[in-house]
PDBML (XML) file of the C-alpha atoms, coordinates in Angstrom:
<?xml version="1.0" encoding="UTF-8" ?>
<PDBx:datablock datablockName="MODEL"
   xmlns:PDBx="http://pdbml.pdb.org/schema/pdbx-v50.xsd"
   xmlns:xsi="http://www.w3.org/2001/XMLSchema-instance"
   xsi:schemaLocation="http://pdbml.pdb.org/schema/pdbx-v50.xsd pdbx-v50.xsd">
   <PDBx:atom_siteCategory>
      <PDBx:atom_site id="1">
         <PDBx:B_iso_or_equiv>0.00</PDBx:B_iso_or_equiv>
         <PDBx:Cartn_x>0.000</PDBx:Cartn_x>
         <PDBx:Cartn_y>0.000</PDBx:Cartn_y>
         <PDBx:Cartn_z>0.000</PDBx:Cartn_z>
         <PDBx:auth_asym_id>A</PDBx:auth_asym_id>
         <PDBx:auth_atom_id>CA</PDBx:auth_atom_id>
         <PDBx:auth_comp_id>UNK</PDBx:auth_comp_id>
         <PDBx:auth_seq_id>1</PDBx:auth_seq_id>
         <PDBx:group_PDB>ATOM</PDBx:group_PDB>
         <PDBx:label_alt_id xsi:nil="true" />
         <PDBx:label_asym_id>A</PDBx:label_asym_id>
         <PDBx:label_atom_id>CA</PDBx:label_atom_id>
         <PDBx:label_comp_id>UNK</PDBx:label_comp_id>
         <PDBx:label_entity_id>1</PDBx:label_entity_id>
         <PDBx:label_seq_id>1</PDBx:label_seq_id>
         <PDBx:occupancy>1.00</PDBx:occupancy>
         <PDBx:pdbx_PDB_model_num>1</PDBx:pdbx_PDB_model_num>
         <PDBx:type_symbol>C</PDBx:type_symbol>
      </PDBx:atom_site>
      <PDBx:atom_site id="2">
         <PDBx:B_iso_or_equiv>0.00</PDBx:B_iso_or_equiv>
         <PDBx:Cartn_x>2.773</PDBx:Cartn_x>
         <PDBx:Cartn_y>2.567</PDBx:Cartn_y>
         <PDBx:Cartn_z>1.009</PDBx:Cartn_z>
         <PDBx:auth_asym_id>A</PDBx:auth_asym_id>
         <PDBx:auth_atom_id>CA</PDBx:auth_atom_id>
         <PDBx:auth_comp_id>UNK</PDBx:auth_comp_id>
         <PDBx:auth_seq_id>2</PDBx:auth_seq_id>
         <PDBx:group_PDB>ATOM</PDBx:group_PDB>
         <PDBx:label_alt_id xsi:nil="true" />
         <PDBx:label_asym_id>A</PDBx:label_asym_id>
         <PDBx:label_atom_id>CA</PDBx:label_atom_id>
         <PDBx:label_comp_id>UNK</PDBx:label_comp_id>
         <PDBx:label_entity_id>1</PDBx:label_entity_id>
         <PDBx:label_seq_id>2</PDBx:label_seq_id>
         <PDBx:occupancy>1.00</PDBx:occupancy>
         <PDBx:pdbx_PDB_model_num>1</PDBx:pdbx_PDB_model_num>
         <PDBx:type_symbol>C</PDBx:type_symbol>
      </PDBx:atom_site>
      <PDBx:atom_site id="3">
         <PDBx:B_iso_or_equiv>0.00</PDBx:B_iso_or_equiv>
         <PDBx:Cartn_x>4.241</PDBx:Cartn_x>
         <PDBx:Cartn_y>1.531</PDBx:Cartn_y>
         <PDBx:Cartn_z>-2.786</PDBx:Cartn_z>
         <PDBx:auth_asym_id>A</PDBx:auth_asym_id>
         <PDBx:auth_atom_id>CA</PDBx:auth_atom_id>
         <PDBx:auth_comp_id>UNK</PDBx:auth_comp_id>
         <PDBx:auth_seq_id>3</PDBx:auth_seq_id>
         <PDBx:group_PDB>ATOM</PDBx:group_PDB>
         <PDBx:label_alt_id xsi:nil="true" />
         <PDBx:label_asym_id>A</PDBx:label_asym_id>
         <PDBx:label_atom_id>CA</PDBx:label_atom_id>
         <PDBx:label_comp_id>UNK</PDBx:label_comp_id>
         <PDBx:label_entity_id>1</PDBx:label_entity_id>
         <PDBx:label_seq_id>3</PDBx:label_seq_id>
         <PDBx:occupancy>1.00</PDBx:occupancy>
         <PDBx:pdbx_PDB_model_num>1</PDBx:pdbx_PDB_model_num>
         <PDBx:type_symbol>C</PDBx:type_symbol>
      </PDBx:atom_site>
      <PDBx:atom_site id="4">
         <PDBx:B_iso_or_equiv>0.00</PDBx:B_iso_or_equiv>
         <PDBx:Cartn_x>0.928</PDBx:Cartn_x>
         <PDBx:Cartn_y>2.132</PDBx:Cartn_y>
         <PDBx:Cartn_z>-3.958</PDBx:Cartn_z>
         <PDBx:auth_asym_id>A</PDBx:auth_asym_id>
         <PDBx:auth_atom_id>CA</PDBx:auth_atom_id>
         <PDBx:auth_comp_id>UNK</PDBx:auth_comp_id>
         <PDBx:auth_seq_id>4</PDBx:auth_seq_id>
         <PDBx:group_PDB>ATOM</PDBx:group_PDB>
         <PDBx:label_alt_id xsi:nil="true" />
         <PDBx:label_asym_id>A</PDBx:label_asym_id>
         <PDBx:label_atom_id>CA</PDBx:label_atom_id>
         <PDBx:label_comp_id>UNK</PDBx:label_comp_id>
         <PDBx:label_entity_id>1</PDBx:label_entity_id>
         <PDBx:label_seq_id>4</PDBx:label_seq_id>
         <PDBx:occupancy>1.00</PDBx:occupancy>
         <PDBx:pdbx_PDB_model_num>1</PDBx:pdbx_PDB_model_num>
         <PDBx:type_symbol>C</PDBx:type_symbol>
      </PDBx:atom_site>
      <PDBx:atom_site id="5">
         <PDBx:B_iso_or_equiv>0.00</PDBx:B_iso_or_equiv>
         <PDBx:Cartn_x>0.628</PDBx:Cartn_x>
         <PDBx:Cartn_y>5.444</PDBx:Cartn_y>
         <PDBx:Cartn_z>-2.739</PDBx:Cartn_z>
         <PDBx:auth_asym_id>A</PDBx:auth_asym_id>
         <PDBx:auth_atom_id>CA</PDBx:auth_atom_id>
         <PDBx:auth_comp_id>UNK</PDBx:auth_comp_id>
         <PDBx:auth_seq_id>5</PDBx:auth_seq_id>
         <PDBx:group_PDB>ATOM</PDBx:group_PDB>
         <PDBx:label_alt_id xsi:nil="true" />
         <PDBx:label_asym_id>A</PDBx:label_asym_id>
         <PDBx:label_atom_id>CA</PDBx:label_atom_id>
         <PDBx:label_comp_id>UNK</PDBx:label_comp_id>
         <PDBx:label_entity_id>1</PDBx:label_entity_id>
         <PDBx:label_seq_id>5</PDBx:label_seq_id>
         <PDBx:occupancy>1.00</PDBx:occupancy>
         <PDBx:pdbx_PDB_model_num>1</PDBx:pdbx_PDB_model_num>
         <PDBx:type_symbol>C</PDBx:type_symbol>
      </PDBx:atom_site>
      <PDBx:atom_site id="6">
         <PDBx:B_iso_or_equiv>0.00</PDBx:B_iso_or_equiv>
         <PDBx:Cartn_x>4.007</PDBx:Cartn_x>
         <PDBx:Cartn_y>7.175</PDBx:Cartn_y>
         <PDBx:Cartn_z>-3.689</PDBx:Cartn_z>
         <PDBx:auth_asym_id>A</PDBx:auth_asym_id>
         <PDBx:auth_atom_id>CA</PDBx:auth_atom_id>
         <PDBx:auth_comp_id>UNK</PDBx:auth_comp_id>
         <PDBx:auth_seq_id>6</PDBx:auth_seq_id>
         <PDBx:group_PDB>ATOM</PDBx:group_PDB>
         <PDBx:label_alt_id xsi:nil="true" />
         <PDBx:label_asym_id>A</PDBx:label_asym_id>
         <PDBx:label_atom_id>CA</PDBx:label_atom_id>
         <PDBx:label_comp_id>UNK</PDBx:label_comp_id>
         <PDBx:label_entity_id>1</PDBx:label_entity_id>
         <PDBx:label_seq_id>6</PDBx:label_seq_id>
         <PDBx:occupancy>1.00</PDBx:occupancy>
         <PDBx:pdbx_PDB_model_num>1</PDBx:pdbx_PDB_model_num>
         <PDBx:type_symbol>C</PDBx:type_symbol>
      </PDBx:atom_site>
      <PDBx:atom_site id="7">
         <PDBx:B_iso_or_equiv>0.00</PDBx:B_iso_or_equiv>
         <PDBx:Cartn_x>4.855</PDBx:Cartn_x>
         <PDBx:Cartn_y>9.433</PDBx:Cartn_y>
         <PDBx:Cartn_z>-6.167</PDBx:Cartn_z>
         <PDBx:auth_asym_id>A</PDBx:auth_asym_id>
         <PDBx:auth_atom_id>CA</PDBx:auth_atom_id>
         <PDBx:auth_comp_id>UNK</PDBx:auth_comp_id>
         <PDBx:auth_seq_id>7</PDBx:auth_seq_id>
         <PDBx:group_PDB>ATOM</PDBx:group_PDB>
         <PDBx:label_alt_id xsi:nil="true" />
         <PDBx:label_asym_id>A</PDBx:label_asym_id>
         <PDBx:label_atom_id>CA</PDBx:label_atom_id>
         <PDBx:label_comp_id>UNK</PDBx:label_comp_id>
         <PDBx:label_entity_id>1</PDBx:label_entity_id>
         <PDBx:label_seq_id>7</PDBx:label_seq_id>
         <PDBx:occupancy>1.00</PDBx:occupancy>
         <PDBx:pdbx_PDB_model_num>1</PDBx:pdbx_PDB_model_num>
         <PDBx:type_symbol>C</PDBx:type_symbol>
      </PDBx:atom_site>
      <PDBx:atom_site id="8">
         <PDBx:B_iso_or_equiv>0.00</PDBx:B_iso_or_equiv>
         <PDBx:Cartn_x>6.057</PDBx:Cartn_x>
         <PDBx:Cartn_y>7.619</PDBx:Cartn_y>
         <PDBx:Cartn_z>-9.228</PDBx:Cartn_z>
         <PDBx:auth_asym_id>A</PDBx:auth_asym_id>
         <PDBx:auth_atom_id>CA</PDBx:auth_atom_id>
         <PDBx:auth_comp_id>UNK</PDBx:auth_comp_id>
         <PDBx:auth_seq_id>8</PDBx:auth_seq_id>
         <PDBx:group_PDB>ATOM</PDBx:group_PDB>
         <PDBx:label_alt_id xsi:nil="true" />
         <PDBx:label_asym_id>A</PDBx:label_asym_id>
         <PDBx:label_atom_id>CA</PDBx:label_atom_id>
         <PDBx:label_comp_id>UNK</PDBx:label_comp_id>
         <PDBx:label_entity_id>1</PDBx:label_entity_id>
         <PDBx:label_seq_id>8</PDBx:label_seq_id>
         <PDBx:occupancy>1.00</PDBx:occupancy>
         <PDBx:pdbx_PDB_model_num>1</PDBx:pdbx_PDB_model_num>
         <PDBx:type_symbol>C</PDBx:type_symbol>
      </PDBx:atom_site>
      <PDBx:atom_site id="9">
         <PDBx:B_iso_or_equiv>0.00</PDBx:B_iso_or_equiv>
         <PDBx:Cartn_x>6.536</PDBx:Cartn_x>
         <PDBx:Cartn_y>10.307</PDBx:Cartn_y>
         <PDBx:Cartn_z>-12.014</PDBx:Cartn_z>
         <PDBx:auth_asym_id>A</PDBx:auth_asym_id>
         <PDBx:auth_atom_id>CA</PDBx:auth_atom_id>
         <PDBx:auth_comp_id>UNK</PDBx:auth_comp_id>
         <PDBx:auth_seq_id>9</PDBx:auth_seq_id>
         <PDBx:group_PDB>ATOM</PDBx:group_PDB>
         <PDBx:label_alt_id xsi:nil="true" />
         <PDBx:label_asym_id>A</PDBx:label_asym_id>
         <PDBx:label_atom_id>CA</PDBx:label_atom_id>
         <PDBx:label_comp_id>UNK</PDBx:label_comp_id>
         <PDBx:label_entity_id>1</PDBx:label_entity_id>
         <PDBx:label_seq_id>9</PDBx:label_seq_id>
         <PDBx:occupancy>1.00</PDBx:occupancy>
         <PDBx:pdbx_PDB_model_num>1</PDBx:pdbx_PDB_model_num>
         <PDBx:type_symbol>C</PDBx:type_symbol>
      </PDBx:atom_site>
      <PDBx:atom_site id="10">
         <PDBx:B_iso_or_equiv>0.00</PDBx:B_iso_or_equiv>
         <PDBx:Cartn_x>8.219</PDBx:Cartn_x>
         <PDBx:Cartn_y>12.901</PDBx:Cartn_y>
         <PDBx:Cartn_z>-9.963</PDBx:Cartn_z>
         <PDBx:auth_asym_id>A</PDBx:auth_asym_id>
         <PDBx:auth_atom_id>CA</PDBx:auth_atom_id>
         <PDBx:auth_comp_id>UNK</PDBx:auth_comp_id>
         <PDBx:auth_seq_id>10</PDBx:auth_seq_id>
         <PDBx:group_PDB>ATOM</PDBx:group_PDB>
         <PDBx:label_alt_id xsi:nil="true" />
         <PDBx:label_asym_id>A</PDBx:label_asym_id>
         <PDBx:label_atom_id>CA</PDBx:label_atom_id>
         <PDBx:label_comp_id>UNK</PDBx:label_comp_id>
         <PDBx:label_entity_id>1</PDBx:label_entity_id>
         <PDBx:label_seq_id>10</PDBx:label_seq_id>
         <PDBx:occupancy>1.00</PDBx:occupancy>
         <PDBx:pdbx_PDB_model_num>1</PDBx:pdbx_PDB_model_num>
         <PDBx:type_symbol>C</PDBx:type_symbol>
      </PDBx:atom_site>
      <PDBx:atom_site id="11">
         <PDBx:B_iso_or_equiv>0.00</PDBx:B_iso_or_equiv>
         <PDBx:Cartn_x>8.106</PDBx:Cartn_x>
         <PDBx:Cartn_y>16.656</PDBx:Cartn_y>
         <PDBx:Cartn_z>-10.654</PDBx:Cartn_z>
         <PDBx:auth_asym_id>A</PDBx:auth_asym_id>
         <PDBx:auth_atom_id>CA</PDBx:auth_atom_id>
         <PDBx:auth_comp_id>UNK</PDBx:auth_comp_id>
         <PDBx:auth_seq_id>11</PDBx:auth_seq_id>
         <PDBx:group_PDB>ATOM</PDBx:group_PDB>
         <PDBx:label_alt_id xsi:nil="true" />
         <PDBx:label_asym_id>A</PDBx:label_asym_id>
         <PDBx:label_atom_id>CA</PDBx:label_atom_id>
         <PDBx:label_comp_id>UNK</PDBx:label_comp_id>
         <PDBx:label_entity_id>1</PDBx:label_entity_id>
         <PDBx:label_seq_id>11</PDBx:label_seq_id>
         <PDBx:occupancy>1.00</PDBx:occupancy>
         <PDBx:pdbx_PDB_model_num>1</PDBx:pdbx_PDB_model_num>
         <PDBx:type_symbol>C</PDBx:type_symbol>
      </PDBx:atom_site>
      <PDBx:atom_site id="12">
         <PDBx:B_iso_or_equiv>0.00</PDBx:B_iso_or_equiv>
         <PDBx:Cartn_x>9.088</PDBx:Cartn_x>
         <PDBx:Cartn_y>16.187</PDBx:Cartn_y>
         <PDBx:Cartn_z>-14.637</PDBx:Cartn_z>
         <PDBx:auth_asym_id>A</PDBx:auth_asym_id>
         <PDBx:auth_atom_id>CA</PDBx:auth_atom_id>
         <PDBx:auth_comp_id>UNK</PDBx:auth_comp_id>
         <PDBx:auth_seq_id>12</PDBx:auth_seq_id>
         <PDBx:group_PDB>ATOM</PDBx:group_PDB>
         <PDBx:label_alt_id xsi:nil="true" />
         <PDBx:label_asym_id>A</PDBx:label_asym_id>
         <PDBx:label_atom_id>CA</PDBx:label_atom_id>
         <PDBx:label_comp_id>UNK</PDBx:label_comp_id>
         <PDBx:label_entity_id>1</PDBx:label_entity_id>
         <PDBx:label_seq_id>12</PDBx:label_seq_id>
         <PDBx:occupancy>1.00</PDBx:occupancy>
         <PDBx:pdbx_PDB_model_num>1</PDBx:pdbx_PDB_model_num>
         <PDBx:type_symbol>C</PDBx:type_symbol>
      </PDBx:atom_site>
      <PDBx:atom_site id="13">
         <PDBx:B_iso_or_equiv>0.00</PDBx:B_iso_or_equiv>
         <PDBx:Cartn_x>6.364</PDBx:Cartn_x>
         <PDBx:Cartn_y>14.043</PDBx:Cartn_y>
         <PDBx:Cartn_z>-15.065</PDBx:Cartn_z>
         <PDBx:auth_asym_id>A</PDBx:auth_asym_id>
         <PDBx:auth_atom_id>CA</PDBx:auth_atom_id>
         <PDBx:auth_comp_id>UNK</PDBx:auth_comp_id>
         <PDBx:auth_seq_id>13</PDBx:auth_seq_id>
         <PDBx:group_PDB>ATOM</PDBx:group_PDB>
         <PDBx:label_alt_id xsi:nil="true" />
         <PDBx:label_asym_id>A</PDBx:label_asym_id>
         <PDBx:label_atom_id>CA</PDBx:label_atom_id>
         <PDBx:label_comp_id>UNK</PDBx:label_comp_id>
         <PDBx:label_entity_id>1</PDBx:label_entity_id>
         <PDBx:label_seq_id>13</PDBx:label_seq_id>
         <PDBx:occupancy>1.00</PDBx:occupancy>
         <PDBx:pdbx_PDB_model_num>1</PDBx:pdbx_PDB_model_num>
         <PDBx:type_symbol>C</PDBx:type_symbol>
      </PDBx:atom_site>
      <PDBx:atom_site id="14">
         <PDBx:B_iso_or_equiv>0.00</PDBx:B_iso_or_equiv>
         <PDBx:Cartn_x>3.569</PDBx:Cartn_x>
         <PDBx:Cartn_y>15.536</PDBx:Cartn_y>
         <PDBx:Cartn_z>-12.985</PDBx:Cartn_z>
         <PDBx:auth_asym_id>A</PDBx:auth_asym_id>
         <PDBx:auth_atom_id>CA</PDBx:auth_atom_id>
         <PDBx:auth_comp_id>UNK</PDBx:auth_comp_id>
         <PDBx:auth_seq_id>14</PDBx:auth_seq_id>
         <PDBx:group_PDB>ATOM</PDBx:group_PDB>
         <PDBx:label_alt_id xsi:nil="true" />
         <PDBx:label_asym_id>A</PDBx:label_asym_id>
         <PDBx:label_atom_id>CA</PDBx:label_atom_id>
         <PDBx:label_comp_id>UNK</PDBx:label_comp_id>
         <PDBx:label_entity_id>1</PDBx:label_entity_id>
         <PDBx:label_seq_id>14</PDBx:label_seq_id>
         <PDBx:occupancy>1.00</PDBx:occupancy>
         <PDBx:pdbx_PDB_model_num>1</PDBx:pdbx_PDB_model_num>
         <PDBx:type_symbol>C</PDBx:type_symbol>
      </PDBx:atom_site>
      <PDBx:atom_site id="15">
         <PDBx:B_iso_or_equiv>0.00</PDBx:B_iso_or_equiv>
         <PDBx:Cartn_x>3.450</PDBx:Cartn_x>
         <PDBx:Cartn_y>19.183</PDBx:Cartn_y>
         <PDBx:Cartn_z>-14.786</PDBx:Cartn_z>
         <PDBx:auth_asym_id>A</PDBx:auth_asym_id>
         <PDBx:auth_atom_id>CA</PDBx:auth_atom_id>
         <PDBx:auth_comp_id>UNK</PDBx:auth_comp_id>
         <PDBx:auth_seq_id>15</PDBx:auth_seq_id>
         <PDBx:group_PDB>ATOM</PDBx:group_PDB>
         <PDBx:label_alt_id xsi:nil="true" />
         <PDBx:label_asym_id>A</PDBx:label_asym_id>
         <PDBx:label_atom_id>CA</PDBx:label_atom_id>
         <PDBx:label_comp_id>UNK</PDBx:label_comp_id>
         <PDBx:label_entity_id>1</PDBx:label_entity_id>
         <PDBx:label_seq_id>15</PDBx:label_seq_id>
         <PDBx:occupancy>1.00</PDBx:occupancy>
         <PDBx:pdbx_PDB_model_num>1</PDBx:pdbx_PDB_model_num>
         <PDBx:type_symbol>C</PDBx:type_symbol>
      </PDBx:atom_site>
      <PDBx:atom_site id="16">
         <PDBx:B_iso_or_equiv>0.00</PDBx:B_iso_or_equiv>
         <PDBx:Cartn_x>1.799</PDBx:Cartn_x>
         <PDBx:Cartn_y>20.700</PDBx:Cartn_y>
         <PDBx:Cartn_z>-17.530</PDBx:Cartn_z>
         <PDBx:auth_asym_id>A</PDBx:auth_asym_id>
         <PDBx:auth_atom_id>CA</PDBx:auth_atom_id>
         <PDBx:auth_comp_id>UNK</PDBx:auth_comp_id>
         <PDBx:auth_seq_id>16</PDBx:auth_seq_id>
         <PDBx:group_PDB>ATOM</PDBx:group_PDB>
         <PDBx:label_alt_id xsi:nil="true" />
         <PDBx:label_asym_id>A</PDBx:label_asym_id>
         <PDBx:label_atom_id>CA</PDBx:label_atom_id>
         <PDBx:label_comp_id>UNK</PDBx:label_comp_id>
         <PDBx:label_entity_id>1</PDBx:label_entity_id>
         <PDBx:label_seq_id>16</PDBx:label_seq_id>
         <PDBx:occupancy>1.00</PDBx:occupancy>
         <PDBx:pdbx_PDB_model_num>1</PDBx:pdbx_PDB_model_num>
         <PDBx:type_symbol>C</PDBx:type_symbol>
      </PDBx:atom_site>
      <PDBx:atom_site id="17">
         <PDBx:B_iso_or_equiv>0.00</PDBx:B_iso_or_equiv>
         <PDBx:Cartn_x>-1.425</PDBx:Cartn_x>
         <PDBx:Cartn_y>21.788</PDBx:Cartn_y>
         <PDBx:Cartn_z>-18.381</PDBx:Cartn_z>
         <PDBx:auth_asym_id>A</PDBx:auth_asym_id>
         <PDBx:auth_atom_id>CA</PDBx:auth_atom_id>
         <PDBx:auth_comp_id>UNK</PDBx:auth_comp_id>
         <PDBx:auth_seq_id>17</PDBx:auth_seq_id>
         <PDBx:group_PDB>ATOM</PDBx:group_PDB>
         <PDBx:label_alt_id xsi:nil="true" />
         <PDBx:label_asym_id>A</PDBx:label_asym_id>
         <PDBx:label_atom_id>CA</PDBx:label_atom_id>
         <PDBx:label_comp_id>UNK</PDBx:label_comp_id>
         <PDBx:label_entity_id>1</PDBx:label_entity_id>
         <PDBx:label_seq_id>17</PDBx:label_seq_id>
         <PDBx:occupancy>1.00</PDBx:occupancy>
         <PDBx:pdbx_PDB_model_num>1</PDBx:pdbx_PDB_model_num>
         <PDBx:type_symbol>C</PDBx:type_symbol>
      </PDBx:atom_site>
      <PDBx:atom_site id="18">
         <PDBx:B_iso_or_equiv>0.00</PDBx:B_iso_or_equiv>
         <PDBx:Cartn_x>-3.050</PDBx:Cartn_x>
         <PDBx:Cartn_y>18.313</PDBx:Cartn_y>
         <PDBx:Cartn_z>-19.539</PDBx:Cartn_z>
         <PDBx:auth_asym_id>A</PDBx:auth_asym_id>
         <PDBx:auth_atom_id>CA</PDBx:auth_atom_id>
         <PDBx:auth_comp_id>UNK</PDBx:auth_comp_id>
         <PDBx:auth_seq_id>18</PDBx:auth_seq_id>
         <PDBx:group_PDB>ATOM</PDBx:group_PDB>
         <PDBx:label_alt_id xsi:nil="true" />
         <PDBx:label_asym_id>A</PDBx:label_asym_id>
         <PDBx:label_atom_id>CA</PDBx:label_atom_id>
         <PDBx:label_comp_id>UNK</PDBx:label_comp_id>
         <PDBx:label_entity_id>1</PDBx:label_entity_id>
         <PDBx:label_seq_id>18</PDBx:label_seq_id>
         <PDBx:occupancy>1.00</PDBx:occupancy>
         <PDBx:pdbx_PDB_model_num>1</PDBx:pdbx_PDB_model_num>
         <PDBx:type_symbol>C</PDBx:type_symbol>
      </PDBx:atom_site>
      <PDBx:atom_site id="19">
         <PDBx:B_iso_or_equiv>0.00</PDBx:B_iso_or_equiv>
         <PDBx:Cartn_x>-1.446</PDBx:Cartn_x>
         <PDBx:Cartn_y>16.374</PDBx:Cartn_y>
         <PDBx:Cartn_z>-16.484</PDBx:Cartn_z>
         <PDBx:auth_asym_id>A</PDBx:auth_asym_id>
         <PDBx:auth_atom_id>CA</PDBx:auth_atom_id>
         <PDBx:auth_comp_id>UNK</PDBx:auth_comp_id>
         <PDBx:auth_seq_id>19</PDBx:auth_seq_id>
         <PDBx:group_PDB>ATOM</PDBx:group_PDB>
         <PDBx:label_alt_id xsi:nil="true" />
         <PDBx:label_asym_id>A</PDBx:label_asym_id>
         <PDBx:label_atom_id>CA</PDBx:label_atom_id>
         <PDBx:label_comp_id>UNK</PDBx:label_comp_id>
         <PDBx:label_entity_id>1</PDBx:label_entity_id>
         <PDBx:label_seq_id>19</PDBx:label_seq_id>
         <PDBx:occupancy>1.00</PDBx:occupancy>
         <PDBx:pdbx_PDB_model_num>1</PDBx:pdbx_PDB_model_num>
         <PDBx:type_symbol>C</PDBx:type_symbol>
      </PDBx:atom_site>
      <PDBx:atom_site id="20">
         <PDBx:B_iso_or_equiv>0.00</PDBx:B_iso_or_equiv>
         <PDBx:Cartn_x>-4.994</PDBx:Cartn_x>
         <PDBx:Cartn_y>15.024</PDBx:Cartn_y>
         <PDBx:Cartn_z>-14.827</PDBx:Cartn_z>
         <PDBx:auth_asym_id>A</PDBx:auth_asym_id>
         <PDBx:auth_atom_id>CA</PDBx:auth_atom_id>
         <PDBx:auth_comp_id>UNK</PDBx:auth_comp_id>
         <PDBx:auth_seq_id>20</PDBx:auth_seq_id>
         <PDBx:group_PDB>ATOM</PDBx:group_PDB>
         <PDBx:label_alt_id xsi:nil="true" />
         <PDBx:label_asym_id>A</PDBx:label_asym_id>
         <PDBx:label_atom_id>CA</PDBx:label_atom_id>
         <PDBx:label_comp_id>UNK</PDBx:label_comp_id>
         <PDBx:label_entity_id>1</PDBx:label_entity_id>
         <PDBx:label_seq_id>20</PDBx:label_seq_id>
         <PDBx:occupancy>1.00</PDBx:occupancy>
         <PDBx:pdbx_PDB_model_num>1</PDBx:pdbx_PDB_model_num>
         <PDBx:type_symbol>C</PDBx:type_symbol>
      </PDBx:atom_site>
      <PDBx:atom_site id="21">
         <PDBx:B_iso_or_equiv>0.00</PDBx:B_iso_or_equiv>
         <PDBx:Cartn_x>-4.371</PDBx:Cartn_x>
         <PDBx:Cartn_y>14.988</PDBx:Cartn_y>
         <PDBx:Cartn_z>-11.326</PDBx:Cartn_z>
         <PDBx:auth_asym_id>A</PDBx:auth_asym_id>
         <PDBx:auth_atom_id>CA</PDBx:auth_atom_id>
         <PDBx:auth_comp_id>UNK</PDBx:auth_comp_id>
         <PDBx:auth_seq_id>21</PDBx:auth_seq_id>
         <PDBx:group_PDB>ATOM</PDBx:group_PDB>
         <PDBx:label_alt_id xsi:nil="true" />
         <PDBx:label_asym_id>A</PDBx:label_asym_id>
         <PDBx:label_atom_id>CA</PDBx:label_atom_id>
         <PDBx:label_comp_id>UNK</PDBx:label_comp_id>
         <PDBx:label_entity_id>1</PDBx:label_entity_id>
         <PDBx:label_seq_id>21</PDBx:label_seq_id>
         <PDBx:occupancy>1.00</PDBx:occupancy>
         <PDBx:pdbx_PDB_model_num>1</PDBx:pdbx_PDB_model_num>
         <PDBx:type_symbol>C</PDBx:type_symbol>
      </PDBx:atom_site>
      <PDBx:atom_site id="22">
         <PDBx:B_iso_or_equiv>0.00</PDBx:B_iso_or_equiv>
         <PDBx:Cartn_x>-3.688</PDBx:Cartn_x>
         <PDBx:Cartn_y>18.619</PDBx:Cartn_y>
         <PDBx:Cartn_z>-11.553</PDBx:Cartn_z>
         <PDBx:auth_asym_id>A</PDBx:auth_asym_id>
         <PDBx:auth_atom_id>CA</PDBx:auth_atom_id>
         <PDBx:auth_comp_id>UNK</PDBx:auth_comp_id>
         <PDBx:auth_seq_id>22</PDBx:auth_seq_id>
         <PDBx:group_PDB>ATOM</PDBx:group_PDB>
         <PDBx:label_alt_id xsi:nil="true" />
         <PDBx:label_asym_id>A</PDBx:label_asym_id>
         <PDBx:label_atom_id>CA</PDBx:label_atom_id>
         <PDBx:label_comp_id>UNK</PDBx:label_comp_id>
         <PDBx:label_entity_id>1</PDBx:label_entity_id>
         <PDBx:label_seq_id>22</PDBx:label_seq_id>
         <PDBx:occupancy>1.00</PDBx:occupancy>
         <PDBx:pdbx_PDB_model_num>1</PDBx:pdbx_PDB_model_num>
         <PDBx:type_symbol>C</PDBx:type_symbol>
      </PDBx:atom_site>
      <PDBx:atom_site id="23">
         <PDBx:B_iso_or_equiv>0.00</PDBx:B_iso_or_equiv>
         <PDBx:Cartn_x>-0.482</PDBx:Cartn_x>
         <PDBx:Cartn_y>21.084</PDBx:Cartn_y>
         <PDBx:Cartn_z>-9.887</PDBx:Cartn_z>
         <PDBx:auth_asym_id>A</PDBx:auth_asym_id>
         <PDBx:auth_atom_id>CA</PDBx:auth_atom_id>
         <PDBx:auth_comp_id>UNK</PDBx:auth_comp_id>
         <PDBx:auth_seq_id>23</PDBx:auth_seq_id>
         <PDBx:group_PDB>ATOM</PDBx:group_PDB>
         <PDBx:label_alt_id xsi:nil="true" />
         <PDBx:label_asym_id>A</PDBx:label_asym_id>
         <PDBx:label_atom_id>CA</PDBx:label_atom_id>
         <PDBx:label_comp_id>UNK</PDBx:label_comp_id>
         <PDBx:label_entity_id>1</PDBx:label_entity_id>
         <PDBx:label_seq_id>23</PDBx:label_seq_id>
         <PDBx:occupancy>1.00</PDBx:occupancy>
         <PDBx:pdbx_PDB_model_num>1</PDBx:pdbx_PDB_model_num>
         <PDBx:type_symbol>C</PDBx:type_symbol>
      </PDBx:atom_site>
      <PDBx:atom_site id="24">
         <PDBx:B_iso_or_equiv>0.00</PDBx:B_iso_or_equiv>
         <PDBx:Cartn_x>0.238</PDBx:Cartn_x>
         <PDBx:Cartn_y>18.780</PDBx:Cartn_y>
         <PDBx:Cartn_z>-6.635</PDBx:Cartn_z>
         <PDBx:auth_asym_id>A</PDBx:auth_asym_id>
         <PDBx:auth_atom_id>CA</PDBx:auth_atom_id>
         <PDBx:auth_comp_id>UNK</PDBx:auth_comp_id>
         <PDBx:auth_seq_id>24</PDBx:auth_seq_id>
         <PDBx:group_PDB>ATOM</PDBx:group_PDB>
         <PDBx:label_alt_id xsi:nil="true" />
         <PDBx:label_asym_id>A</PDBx:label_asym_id>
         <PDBx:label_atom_id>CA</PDBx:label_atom_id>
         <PDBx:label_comp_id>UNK</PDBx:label_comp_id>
         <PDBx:label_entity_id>1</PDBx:label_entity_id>
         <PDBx:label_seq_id>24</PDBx:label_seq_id>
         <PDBx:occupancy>1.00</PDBx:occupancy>
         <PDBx:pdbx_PDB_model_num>1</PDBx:pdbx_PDB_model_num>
         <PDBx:type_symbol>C</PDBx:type_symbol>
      </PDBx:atom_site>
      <PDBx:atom_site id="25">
         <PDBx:B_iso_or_equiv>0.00</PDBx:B_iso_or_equiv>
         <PDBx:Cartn_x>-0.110</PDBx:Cartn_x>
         <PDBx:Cartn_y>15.272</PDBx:Cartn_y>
         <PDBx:Cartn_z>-7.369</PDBx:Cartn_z>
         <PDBx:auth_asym_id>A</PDBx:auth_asym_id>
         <PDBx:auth_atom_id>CA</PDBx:auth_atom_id>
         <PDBx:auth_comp_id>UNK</PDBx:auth_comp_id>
         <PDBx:auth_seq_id>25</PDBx:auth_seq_id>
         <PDBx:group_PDB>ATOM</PDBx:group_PDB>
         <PDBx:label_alt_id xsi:nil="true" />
         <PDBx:label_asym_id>A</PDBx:label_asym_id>
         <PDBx:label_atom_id>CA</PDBx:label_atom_id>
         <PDBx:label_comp_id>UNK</PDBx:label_comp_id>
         <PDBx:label_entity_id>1</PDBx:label_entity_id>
         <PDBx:label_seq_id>25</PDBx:label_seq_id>
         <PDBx:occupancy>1.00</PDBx:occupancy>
         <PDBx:pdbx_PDB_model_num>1</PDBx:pdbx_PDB_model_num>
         <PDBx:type_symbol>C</PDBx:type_symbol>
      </PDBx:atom_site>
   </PDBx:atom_siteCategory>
</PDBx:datablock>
């Protein structure tokens, strides 16, 4: 569960205007 529910992509993955989660996740 902790594996789960960690951050995979890092921050040069998880940016950008069509990233779905949104600025945070």
């Amino acid at each position: 569960v902790e594996l789960m529910t960690s951050d995979h992509l890092g921050p040069a993955l998880s940016q950008g205007p069509n990233f779905a989660p949104g600025p945070g996740y």
